[in-house]
PDB file of N, CA and C in Angstrom:
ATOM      1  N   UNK A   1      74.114 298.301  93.028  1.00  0.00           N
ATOM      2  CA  UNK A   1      73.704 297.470  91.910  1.00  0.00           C
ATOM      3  C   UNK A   1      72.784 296.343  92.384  1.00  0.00           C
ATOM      4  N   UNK A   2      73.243 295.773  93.584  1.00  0.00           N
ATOM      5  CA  UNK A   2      72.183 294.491  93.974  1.00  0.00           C
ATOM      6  C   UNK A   2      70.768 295.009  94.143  1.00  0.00           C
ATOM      7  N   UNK A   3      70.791 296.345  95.225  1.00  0.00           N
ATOM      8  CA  UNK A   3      69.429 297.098  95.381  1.00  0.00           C
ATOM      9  C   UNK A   3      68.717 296.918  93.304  1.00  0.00           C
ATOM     10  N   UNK A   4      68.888 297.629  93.083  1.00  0.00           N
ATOM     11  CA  UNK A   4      68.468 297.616  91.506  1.00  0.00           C
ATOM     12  C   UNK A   4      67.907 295.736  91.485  1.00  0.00           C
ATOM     13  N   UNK A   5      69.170 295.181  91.212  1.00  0.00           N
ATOM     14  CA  UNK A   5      68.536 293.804  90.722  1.00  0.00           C
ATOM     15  C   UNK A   5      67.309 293.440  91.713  1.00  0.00           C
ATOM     16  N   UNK A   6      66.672 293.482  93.025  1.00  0.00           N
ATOM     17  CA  UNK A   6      66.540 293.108  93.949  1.00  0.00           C
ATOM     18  C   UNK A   6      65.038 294.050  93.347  1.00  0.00           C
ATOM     19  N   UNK A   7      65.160 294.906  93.094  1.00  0.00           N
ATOM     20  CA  UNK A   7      63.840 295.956  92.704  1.00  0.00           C
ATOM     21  C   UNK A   7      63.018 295.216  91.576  1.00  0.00           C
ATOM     22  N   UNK A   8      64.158 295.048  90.835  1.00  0.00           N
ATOM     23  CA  UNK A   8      63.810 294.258  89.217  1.00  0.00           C
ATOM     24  C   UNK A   8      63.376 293.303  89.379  1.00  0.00           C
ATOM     25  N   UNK A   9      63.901 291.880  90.546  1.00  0.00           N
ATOM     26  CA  UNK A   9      62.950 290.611  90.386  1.00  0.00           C
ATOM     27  C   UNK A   9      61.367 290.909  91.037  1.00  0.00           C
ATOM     28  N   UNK A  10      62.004 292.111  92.748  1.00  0.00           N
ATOM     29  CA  UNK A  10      60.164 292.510  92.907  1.00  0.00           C
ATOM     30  C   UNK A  10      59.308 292.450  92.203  1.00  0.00           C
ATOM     31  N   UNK A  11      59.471 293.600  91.026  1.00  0.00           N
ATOM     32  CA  UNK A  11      58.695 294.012  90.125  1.00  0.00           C
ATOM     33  C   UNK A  11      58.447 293.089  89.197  1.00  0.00           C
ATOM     34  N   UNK A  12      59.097 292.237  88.671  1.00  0.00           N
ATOM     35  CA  UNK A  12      58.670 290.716  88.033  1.00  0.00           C
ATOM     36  C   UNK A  12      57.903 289.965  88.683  1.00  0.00           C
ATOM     37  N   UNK A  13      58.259 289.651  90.228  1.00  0.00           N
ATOM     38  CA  UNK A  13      57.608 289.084  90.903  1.00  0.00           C
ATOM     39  C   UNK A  13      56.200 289.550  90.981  1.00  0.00           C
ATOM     40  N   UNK A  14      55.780 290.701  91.021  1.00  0.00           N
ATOM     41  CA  UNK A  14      54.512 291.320  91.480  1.00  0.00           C
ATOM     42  C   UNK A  14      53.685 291.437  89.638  1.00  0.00           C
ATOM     43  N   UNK A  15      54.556 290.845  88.888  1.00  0.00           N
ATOM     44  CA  UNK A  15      54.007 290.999  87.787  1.00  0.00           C
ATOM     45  C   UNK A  15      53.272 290.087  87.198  1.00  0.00           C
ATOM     46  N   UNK A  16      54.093 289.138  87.568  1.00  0.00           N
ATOM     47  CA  UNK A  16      53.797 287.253  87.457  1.00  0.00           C
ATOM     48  C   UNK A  16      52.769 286.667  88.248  1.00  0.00           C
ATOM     49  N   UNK A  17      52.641 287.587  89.368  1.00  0.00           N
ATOM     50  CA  UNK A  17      51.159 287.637  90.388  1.00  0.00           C
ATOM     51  C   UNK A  17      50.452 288.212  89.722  1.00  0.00           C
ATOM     52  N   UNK A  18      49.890 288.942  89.166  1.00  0.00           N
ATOM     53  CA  UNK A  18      48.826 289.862  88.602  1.00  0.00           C
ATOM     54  C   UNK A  18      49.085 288.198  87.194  1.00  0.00           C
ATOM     55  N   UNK A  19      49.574 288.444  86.453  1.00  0.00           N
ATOM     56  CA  UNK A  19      49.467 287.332  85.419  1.00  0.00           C
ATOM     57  C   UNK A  19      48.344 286.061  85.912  1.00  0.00           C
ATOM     58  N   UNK A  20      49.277 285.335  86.932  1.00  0.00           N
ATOM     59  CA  UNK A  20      48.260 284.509  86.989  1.00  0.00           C
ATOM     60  C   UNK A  20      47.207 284.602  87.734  1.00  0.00           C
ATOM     61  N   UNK A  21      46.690 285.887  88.198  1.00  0.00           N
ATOM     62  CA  UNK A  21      45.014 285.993  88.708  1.00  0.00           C
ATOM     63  C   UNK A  21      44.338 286.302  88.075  1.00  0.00           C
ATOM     64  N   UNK A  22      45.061 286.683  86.834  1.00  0.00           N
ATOM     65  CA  UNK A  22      44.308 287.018  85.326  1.00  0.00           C
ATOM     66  C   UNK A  22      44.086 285.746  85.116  1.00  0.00           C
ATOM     67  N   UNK A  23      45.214 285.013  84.843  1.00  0.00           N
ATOM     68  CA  UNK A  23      44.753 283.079  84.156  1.00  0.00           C
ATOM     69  C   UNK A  23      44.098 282.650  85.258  1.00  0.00           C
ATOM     70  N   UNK A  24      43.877 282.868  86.648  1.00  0.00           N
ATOM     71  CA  UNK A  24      43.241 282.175  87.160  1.00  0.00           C
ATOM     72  C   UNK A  24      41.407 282.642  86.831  1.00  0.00           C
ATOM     73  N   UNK A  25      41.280 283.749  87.188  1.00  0.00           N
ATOM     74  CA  UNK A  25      40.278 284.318  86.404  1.00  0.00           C
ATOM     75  C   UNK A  25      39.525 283.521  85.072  1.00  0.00           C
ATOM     76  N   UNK A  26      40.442 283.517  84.160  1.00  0.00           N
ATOM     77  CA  UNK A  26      40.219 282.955  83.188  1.00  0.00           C
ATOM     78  C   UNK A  26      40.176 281.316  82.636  1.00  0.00           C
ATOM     79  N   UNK A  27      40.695 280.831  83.841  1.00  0.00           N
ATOM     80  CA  UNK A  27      40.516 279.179  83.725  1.00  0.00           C
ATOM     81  C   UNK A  27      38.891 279.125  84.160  1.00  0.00           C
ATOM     82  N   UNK A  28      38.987 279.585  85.302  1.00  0.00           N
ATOM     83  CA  UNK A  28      37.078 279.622  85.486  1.00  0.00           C
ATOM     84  C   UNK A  28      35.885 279.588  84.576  1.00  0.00           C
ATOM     85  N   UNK A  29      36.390 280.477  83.397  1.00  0.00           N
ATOM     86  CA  UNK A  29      35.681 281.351  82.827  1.00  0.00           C
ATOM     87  C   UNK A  29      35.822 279.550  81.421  1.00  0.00           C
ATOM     88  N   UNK A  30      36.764 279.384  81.369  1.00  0.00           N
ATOM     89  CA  UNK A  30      36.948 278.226  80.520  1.00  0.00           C
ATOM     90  C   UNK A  30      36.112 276.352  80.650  1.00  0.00           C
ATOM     91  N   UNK A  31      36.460 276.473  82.388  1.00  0.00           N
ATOM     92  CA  UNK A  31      35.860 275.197  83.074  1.00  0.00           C
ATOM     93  C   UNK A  31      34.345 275.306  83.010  1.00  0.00           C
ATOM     94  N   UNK A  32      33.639 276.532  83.253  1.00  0.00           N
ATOM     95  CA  UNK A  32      32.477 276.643  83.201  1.00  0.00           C
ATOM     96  C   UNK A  32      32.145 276.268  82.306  1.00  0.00           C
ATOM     97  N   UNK A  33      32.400 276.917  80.661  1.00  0.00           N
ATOM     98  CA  UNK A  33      31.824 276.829  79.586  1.00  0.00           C
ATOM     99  C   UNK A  33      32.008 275.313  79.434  1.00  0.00           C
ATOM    100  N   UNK A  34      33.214 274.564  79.854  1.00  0.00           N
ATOM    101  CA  UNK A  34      33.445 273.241  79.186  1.00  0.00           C
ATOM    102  C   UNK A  34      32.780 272.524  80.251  1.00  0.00           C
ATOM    103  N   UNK A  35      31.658 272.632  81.552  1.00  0.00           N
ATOM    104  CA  UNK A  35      31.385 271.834  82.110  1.00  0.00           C
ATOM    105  C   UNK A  35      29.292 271.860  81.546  1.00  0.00           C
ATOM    106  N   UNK A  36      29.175 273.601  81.169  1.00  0.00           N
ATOM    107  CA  UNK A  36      28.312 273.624  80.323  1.00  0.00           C
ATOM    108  C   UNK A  36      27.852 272.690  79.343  1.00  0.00           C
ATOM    109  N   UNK A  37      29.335 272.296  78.526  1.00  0.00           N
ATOM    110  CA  UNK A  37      29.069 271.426  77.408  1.00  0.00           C
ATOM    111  C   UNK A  37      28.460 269.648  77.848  1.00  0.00           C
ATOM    112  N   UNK A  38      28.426 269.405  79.222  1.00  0.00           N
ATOM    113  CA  UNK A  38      27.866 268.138  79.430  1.00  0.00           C
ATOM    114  C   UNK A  38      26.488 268.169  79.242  1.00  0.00           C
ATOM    115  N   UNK A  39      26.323 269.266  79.659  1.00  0.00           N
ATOM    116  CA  UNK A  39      24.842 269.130  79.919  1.00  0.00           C
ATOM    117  C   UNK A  39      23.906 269.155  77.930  1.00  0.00           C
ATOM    118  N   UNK A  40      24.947 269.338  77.066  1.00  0.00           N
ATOM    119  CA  UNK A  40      24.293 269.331  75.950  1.00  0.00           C
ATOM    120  C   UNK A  40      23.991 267.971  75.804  1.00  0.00           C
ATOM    121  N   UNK A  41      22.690 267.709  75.448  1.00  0.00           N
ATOM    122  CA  UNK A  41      22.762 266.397  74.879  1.00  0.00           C
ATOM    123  C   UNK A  41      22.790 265.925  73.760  1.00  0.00           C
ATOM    124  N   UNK A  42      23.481 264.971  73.728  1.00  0.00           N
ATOM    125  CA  UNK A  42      24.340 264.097  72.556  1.00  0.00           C
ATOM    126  C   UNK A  42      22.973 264.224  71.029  1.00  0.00           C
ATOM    127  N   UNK A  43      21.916 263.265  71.185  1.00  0.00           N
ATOM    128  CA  UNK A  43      21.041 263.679  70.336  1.00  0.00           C
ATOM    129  C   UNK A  43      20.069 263.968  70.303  1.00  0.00           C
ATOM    130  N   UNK A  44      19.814 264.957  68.930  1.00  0.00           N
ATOM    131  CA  UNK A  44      18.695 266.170  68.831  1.00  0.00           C
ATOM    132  C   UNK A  44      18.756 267.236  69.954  1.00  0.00           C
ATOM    133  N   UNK A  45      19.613 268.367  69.861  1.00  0.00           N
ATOM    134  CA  UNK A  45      19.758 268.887  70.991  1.00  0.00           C
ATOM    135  C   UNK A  45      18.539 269.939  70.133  1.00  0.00           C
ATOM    136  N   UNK A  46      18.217 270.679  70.902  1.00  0.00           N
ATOM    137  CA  UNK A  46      17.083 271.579  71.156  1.00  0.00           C
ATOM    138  C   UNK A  46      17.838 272.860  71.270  1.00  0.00           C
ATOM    139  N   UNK A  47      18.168 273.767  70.155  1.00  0.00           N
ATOM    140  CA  UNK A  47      18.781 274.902  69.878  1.00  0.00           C
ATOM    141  C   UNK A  47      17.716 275.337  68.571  1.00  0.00           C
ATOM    142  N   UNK A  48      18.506 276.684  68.768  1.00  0.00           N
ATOM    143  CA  UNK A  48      18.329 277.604  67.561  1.00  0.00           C
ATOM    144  C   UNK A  48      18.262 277.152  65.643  1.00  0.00           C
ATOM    145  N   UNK A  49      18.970 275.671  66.145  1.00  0.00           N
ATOM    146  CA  UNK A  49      19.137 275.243  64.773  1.00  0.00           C
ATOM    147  C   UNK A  49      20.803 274.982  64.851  1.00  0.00           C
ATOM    148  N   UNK A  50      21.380 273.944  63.101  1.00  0.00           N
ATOM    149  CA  UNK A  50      22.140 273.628  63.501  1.00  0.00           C
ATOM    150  C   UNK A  50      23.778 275.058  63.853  1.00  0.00           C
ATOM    151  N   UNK A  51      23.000 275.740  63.148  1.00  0.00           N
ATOM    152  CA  UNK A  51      24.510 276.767  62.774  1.00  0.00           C
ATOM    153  C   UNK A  51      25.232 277.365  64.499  1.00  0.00           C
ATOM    154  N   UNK A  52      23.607 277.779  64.972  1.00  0.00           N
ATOM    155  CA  UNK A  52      23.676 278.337  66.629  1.00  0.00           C
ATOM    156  C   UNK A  52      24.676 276.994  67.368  1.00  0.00           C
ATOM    157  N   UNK A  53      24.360 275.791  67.528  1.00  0.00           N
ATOM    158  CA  UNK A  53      24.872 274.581  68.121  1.00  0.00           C
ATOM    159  C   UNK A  53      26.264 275.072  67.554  1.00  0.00           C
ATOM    160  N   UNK A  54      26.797 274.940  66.558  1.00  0.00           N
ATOM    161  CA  UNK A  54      28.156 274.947  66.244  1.00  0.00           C
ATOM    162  C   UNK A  54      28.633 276.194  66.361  1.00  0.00           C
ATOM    163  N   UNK A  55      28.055 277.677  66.360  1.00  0.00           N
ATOM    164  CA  UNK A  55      28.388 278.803  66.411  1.00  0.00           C
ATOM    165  C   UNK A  55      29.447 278.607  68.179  1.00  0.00           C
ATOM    166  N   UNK A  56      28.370 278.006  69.198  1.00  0.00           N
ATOM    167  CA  UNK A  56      29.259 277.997  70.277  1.00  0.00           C
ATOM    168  C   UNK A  56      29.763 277.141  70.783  1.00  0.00           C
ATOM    169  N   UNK A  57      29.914 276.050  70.302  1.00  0.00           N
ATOM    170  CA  UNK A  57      30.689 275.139  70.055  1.00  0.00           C
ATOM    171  C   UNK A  57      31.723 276.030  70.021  1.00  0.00           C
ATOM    172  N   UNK A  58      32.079 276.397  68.786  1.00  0.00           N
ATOM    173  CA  UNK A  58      33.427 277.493  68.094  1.00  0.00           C
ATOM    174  C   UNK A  58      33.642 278.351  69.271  1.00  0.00           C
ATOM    175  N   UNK A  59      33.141 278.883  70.068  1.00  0.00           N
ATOM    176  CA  UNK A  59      33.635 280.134  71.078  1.00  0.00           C
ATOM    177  C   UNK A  59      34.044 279.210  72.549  1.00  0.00           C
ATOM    178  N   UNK A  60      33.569 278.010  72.275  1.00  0.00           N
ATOM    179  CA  UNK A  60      33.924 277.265  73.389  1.00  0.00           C
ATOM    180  C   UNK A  60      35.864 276.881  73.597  1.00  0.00           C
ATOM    181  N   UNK A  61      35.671 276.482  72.096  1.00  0.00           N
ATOM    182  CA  UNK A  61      37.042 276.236  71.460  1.00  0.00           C
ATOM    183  C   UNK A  61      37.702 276.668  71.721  1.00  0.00           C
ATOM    184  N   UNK A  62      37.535 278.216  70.660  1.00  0.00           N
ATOM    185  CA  UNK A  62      38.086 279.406  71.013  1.00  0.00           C
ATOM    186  C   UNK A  62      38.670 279.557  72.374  1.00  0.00           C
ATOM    187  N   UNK A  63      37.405 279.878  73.664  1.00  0.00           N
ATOM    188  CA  UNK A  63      38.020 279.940  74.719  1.00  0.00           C
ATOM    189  C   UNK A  63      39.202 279.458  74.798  1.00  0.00           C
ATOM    190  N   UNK A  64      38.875 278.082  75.218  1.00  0.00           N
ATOM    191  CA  UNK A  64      40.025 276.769  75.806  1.00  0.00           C
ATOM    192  C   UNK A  64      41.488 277.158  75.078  1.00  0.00           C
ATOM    193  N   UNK A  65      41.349 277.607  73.605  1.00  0.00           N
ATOM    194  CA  UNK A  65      42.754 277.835  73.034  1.00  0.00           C
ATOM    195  C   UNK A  65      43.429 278.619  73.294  1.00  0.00           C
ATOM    196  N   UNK A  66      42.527 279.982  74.045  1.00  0.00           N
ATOM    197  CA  UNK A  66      43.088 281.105  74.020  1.00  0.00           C
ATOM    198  C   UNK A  66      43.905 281.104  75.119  1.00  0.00           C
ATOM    199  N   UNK A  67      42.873 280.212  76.473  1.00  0.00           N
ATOM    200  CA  UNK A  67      43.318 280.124  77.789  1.00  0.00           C
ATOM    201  C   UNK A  67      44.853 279.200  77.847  1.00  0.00           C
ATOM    202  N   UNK A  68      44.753 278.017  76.854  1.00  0.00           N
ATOM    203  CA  UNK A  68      46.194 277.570  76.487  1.00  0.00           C
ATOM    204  C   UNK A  68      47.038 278.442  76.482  1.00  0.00           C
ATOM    205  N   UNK A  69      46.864 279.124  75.363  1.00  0.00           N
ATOM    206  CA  UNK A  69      47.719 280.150  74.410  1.00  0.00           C
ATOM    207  C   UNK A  69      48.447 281.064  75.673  1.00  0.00           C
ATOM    208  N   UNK A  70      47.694 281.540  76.497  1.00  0.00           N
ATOM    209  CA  UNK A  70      48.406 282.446  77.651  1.00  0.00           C
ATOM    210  C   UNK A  70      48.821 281.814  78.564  1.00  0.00           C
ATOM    211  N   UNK A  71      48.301 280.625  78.665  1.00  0.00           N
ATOM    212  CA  UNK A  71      49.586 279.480  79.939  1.00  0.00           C
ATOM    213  C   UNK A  71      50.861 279.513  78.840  1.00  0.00           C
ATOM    214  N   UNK A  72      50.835 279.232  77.825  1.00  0.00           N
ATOM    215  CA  UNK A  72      51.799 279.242  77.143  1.00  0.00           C
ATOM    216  C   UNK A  72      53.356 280.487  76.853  1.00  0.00           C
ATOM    217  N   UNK A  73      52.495 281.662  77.091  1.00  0.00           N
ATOM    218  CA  UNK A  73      52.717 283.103  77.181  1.00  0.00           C
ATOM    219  C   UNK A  73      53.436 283.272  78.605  1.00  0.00           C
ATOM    220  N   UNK A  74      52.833 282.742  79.452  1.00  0.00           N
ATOM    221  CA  UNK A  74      53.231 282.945  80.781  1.00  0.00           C
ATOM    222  C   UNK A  74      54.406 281.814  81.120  1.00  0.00           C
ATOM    223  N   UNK A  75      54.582 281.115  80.484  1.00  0.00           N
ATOM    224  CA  UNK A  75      55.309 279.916  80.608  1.00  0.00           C
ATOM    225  C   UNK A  75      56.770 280.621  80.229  1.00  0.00           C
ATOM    226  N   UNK A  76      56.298 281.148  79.078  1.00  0.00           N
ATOM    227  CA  UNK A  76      57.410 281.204  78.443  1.00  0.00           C
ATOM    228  C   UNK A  76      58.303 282.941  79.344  1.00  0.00           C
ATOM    229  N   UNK A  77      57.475 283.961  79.667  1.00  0.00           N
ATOM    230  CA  UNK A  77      57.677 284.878  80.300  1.00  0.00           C
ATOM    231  C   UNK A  77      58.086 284.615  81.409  1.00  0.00           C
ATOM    232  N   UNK A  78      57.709 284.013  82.452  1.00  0.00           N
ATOM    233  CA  UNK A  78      58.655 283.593  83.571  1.00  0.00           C
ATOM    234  C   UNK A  78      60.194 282.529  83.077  1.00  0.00           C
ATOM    235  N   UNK A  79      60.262 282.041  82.451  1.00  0.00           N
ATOM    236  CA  UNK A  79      61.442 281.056  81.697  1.00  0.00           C
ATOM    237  C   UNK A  79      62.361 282.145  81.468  1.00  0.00           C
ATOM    238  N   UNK A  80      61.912 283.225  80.640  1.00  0.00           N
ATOM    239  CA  UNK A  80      62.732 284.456  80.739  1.00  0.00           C
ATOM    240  C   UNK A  80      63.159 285.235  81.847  1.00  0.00           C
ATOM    241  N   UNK A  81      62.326 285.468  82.584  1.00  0.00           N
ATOM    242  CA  UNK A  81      62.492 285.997  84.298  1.00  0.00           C
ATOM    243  C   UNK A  81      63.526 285.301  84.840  1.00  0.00           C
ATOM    244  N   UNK A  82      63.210 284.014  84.765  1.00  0.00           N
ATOM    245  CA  UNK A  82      64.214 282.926  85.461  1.00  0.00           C
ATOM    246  C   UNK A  82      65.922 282.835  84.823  1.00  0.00           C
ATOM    247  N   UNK A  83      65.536 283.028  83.832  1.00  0.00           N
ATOM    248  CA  UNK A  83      66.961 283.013  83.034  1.00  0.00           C
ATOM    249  C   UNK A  83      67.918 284.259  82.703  1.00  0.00           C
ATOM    250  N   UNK A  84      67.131 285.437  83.332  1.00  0.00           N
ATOM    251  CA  UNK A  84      67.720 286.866  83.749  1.00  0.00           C
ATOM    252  C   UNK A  84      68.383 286.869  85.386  1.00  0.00           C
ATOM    253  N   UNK A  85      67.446 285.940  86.571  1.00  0.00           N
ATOM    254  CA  UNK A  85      67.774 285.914  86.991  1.00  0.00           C
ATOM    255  C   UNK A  85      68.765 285.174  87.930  1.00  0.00           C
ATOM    256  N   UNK A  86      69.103 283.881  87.256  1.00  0.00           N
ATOM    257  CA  UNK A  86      69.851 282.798  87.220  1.00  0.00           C
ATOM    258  C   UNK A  86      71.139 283.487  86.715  1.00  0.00           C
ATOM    259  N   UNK A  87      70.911 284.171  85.512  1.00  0.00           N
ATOM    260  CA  UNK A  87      72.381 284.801  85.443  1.00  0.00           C
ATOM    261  C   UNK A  87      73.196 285.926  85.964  1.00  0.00           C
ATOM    262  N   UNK A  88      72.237 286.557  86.770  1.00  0.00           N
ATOM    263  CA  UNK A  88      72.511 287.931  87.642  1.00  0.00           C
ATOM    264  C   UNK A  88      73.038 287.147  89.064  1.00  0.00           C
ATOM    265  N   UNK A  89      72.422 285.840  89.829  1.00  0.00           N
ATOM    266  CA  UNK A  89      73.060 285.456  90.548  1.00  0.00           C
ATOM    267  C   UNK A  89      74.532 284.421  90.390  1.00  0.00           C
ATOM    268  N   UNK A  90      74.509 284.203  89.196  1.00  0.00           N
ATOM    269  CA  UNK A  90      75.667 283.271  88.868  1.00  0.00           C
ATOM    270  C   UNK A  90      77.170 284.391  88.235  1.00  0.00           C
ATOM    271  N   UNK A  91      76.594 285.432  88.251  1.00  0.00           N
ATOM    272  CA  UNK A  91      77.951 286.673  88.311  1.00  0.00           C
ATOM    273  C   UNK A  91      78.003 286.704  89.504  1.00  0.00           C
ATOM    274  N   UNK A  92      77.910 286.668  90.200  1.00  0.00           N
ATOM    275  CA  UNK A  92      78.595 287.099  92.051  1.00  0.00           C
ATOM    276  C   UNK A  92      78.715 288.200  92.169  1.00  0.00           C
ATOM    277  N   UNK A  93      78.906 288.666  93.732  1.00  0.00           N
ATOM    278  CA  UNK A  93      78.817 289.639  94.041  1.00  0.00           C
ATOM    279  C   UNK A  93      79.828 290.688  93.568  1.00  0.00           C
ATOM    280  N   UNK A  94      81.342 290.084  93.420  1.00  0.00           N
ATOM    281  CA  UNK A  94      82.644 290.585  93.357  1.00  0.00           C
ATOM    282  C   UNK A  94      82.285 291.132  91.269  1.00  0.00           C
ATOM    283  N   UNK A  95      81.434 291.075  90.868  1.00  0.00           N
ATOM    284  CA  UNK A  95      81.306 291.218  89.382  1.00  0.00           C
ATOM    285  C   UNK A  95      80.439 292.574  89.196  1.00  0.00           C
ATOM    286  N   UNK A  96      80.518 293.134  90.191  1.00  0.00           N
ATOM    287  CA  UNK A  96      79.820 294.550  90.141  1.00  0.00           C
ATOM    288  C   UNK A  96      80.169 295.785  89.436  1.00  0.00           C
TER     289      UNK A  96
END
């Protein structure tokens, strides 16, 4: 039975790695766009017009929320990991 549990946190473990090289991946992908946004200047920016300016504005947003949204996801998915495995070690061994 321990072999098993011992397989099960691996495989969480190796799961929660792939997770966050995805979010790490994707924080990049977030910092860029939001370090992009300095370089807009404040007034009369020189675009497509006003709709284009706010069109990515909105995907900028977007991003940043989404990239939240899955720290959030992942937050909450390891909390679960942790609390499967907090209780698999707090049965003891003799509870097999």
């Amino acid at each position: 039975m321990q072999e098993q549990i011992d397989e099960i946190i691996l495989h969480m473990a190796k799961s929660q790695e792939e997770l966050a090289s995805i979010l790490e991946a994707k924080r990049c992908v977030v910092c860029h766009l939001a370090l992009m946004n300095q370089y807009i200047p404040p007034v009369n920016p020189e675009f497509e017009g006003l709709d284009a300016l706010m069109e990515h504005s909105l995907s900028v947003t977007k991003s940043v929320t989404s990239y939240l949204n899955v720290l959030s996801d992942l937050e909450e998915a390891m909390s679960g990991s942790l609390e499967c495995i907090v209780r698999e070690l707090g049965d003891g061994p003799g509870e097999e």
